[in-house]
PDB file of N, CA and C in Angstrom:
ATOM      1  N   UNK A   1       0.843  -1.175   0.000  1.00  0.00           N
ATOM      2  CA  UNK A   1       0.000   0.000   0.000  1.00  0.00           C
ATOM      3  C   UNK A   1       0.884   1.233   0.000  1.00  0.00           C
ATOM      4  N   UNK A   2       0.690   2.239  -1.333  1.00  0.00           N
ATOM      5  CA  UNK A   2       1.327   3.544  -0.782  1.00  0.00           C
ATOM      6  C   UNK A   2       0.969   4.367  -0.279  1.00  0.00           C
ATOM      7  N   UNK A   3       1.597   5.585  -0.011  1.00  0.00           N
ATOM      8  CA  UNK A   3       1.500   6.827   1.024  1.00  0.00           C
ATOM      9  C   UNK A   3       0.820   7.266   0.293  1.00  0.00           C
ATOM     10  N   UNK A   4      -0.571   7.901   0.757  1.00  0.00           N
ATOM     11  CA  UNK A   4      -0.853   8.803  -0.179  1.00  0.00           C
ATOM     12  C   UNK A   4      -0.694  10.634   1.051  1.00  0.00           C
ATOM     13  N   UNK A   5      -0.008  11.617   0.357  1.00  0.00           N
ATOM     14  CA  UNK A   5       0.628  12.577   1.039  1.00  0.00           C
ATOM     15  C   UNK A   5      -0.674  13.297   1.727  1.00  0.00           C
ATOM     16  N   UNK A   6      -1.661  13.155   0.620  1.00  0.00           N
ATOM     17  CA  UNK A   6      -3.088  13.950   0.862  1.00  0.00           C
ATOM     18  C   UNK A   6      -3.629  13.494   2.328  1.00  0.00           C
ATOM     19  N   UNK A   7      -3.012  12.510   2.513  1.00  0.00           N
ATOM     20  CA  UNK A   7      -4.086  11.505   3.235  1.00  0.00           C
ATOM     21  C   UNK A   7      -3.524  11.186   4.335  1.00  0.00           C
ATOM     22  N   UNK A   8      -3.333  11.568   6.181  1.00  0.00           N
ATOM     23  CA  UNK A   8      -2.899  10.811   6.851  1.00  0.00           C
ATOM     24  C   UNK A   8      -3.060   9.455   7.441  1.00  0.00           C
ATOM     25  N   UNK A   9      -4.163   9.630   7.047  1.00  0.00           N
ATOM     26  CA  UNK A   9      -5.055   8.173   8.370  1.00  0.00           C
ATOM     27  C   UNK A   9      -5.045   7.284   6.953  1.00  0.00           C
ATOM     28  N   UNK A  10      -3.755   6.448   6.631  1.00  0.00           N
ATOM     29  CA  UNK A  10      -4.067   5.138   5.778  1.00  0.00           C
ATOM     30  C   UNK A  10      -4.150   4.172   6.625  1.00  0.00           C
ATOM     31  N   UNK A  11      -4.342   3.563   6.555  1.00  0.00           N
ATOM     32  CA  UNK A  11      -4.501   2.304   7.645  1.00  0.00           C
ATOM     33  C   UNK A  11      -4.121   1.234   6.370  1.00  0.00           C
ATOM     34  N   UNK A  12      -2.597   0.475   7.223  1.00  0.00           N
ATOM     35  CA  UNK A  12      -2.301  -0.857   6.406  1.00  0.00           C
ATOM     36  C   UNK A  12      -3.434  -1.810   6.059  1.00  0.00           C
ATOM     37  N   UNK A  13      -2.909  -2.747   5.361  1.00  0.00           N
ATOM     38  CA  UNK A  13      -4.347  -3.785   5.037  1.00  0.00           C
ATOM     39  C   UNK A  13      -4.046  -4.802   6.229  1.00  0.00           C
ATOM     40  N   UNK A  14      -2.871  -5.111   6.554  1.00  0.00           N
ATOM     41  CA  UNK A  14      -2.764  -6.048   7.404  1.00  0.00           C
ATOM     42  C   UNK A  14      -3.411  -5.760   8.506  1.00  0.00           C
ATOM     43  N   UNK A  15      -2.980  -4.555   9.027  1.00  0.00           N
ATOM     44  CA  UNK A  15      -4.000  -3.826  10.452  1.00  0.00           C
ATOM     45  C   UNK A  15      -5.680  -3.823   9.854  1.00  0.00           C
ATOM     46  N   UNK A  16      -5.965  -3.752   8.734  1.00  0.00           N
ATOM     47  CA  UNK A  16      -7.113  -3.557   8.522  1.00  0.00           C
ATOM     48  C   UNK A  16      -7.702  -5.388   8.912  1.00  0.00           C
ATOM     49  N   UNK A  17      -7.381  -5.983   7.802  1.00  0.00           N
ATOM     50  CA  UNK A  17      -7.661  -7.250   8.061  1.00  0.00           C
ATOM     51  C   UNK A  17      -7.925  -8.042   9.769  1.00  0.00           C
ATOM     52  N   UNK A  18      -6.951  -7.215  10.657  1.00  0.00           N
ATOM     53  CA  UNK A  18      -6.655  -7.759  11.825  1.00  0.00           C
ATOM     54  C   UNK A  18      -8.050  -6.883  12.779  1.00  0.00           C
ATOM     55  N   UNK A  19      -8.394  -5.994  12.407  1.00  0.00           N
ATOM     56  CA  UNK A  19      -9.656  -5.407  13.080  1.00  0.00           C
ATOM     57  C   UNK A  19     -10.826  -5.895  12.433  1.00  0.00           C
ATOM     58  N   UNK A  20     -10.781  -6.124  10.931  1.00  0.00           N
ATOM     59  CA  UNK A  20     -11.996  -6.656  10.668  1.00  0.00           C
ATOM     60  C   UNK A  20     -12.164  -7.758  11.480  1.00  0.00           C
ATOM     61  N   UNK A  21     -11.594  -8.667  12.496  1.00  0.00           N
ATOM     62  CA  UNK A  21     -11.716  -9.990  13.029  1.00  0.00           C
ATOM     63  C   UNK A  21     -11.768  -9.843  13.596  1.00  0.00           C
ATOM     64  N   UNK A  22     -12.154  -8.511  14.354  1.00  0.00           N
ATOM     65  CA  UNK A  22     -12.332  -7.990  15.540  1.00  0.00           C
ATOM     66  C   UNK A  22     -13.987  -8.151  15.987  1.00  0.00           C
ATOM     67  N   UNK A  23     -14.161  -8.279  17.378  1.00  0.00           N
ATOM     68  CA  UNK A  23     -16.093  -8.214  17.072  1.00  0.00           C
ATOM     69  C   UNK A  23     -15.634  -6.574  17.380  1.00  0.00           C
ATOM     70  N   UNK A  24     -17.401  -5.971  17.153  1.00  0.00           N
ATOM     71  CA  UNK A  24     -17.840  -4.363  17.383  1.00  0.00           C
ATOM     72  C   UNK A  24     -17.497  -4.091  18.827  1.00  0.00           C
ATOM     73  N   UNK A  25     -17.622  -4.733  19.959  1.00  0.00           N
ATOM     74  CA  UNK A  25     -16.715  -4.739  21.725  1.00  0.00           C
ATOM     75  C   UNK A  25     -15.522  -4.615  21.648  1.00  0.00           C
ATOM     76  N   UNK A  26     -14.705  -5.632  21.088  1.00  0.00           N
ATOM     77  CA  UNK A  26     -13.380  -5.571  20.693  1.00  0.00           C
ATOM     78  C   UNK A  26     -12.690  -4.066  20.414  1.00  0.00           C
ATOM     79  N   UNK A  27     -13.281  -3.564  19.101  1.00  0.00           N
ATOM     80  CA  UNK A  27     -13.011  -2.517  18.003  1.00  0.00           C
ATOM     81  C   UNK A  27     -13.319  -1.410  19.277  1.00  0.00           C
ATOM     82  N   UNK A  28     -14.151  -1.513  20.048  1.00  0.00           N
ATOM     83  CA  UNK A  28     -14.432  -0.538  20.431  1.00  0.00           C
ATOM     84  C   UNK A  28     -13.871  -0.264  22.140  1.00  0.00           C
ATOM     85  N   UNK A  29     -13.674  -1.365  22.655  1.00  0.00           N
ATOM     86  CA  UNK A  29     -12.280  -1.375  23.609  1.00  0.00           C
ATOM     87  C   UNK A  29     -11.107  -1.170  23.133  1.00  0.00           C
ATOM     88  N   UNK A  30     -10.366  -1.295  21.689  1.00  0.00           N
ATOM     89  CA  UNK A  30      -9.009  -0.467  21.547  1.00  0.00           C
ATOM     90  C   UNK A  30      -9.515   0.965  21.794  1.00  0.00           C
ATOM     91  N   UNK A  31     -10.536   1.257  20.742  1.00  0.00           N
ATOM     92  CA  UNK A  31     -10.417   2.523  20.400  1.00  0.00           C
ATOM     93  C   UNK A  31     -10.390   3.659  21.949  1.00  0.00           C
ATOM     94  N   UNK A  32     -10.931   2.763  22.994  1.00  0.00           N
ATOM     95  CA  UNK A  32     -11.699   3.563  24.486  1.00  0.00           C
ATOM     96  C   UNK A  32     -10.328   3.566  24.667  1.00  0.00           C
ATOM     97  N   UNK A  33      -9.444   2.601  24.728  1.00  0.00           N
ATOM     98  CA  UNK A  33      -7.717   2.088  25.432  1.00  0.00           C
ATOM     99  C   UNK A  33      -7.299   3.084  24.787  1.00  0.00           C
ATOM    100  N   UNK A  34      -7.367   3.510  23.617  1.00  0.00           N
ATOM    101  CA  UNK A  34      -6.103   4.466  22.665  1.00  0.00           C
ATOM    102  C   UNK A  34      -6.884   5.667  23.381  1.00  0.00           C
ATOM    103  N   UNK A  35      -7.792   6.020  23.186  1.00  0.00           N
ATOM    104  CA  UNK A  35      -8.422   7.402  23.708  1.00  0.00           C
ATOM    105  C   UNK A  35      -8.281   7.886  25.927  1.00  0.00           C
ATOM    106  N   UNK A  36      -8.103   6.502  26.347  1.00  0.00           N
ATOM    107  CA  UNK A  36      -7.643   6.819  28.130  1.00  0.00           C
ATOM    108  C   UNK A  36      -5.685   6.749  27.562  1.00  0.00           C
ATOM    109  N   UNK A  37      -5.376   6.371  26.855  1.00  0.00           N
ATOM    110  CA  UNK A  37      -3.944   6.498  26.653  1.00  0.00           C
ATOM    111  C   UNK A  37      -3.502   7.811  26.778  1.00  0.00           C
ATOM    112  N   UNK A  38      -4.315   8.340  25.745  1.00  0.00           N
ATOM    113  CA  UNK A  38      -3.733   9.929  25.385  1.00  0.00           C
ATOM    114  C   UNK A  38      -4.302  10.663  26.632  1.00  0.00           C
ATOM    115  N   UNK A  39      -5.371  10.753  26.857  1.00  0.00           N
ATOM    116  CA  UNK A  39      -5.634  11.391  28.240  1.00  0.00           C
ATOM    117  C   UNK A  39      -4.548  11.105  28.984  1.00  0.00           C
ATOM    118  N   UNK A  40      -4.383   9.949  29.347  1.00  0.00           N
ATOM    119  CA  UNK A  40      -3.405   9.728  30.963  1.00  0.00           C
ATOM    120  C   UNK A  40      -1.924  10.710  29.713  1.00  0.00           C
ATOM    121  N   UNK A  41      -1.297  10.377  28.926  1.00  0.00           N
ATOM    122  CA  UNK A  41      -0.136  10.931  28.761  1.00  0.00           C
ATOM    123  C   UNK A  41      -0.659  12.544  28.625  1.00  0.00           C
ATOM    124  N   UNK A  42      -1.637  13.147  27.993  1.00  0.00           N
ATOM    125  CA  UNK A  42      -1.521  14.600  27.736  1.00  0.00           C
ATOM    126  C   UNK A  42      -1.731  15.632  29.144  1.00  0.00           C
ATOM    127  N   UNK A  43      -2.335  14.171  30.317  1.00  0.00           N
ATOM    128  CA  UNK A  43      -2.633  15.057  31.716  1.00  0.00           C
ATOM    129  C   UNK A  43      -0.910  15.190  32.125  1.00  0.00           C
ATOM    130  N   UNK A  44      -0.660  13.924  31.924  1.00  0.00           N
ATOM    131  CA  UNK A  44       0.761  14.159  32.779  1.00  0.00           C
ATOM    132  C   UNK A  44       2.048  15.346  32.280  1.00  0.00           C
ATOM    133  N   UNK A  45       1.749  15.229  30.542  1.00  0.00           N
ATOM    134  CA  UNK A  45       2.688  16.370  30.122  1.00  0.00           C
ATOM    135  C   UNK A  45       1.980  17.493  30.851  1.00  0.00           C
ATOM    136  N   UNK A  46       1.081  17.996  31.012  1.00  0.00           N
ATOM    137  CA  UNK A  46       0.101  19.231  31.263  1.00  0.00           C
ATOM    138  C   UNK A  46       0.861  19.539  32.394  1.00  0.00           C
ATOM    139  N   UNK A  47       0.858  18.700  33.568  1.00  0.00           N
ATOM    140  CA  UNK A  47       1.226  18.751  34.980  1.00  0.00           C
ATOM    141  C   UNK A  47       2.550  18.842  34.804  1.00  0.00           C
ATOM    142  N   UNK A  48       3.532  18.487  34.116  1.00  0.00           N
ATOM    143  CA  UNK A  48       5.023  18.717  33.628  1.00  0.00           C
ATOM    144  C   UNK A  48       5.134  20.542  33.743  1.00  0.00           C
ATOM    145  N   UNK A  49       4.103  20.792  32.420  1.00  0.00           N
ATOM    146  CA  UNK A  49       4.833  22.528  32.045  1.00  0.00           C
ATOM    147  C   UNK A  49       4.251  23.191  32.423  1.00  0.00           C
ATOM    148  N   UNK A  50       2.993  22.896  33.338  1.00  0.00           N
ATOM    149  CA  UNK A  50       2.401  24.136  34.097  1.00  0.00           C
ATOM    150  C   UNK A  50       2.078  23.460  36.334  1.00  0.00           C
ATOM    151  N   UNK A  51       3.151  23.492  36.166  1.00  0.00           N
ATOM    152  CA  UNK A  51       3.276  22.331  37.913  1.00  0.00           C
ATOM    153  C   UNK A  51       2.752  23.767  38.986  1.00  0.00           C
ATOM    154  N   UNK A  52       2.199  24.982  38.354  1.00  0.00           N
ATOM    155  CA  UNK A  52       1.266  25.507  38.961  1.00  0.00           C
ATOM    156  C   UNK A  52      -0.226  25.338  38.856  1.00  0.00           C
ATOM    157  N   UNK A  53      -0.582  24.797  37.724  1.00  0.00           N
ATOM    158  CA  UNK A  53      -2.043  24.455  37.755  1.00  0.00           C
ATOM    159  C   UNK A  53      -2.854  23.386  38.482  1.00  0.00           C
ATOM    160  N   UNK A  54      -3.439  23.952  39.292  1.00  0.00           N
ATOM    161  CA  UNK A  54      -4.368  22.175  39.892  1.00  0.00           C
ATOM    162  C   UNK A  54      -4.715  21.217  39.371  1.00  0.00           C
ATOM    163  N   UNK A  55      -5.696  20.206  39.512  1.00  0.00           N
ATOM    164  CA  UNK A  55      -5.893  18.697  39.350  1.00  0.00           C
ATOM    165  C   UNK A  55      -6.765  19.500  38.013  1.00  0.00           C
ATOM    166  N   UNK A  56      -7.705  20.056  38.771  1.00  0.00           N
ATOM    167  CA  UNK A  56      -8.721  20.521  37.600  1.00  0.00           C
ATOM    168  C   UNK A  56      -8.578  21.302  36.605  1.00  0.00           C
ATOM    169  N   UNK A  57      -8.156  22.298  36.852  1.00  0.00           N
ATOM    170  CA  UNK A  57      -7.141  23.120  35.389  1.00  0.00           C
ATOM    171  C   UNK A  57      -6.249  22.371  34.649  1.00  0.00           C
ATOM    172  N   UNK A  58      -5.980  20.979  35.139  1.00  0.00           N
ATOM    173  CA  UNK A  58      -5.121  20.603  34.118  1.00  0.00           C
ATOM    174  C   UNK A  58      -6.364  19.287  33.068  1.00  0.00           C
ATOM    175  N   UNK A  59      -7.025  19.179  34.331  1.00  0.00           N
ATOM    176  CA  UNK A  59      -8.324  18.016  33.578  1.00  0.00           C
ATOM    177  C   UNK A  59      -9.013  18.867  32.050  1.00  0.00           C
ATOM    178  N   UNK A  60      -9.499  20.423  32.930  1.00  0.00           N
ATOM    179  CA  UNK A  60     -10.365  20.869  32.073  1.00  0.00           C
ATOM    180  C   UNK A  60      -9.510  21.076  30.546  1.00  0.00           C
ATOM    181  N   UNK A  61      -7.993  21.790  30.529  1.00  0.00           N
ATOM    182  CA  UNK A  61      -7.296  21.781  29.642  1.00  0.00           C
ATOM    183  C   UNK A  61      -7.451  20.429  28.783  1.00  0.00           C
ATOM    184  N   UNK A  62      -7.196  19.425  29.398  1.00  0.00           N
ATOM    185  CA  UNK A  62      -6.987  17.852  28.547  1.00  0.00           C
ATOM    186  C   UNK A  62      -8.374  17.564  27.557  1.00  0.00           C
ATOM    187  N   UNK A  63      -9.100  17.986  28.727  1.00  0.00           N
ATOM    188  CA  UNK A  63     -10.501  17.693  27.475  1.00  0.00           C
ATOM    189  C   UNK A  63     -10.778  19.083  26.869  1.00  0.00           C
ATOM    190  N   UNK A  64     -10.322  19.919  26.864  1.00  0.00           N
ATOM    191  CA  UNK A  64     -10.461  21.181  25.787  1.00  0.00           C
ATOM    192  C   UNK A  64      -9.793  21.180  24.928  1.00  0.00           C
ATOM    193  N   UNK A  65      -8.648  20.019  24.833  1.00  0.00           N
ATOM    194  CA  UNK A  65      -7.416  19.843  23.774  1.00  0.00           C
ATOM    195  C   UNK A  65      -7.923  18.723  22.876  1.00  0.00           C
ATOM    196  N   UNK A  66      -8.909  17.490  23.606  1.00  0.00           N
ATOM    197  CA  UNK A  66      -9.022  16.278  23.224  1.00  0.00           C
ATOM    198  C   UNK A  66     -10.101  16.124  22.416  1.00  0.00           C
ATOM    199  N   UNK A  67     -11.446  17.668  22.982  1.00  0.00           N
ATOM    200  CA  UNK A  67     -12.420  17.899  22.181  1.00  0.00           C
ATOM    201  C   UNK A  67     -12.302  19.051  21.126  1.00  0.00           C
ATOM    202  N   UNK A  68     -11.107  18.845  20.926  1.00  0.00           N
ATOM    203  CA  UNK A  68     -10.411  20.353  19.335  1.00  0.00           C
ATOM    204  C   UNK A  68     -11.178  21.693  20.145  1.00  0.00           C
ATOM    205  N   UNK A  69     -11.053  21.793  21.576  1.00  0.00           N
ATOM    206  CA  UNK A  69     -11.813  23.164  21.887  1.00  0.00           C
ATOM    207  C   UNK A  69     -12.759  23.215  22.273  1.00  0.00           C
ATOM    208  N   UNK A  70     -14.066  22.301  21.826  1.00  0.00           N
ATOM    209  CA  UNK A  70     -15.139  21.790  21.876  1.00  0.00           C
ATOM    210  C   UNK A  70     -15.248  21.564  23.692  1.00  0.00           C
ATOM    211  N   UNK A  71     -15.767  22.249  24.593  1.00  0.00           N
ATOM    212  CA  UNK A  71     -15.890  21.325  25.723  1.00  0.00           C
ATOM    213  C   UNK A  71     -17.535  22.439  26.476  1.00  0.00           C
TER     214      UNK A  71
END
């Protein structure tokens, strides 16, 4: 499969193939796992470069970043 430049999100066929054999629970426990991933890493950078902000200023930031702004 090539790159197409236009396009980030290609998804290999092999990865493709390997989710189609996935049931809809499955598919949808990575996707929850990849989505608490980035939370737990983007809280902890947060708490890194601003080690003045509280629990909650750094929560509300994570989901104002995670919802493109949207919160």
């Amino acid at each position: 499969m090539g790159i197409d430049n236009r396009n980030i999100e290609i998804i290999d066929d092999i990865m493709a193939r390997v989710l189609r054999e996935k049931t809809p629970q499955q598919r949808l426990a990575i996707a929850f796992n990849m989505w608490s991933f980035a939370q737990k890493q983007l809280t902890h950078y947060l708490h890194s470069i601003h080690a003045d902000w509280n629990d909650e200023k750094v929560q509300q930031e994570a989901a104002k970043r995670l919802s493109h702004g949207i919160t």
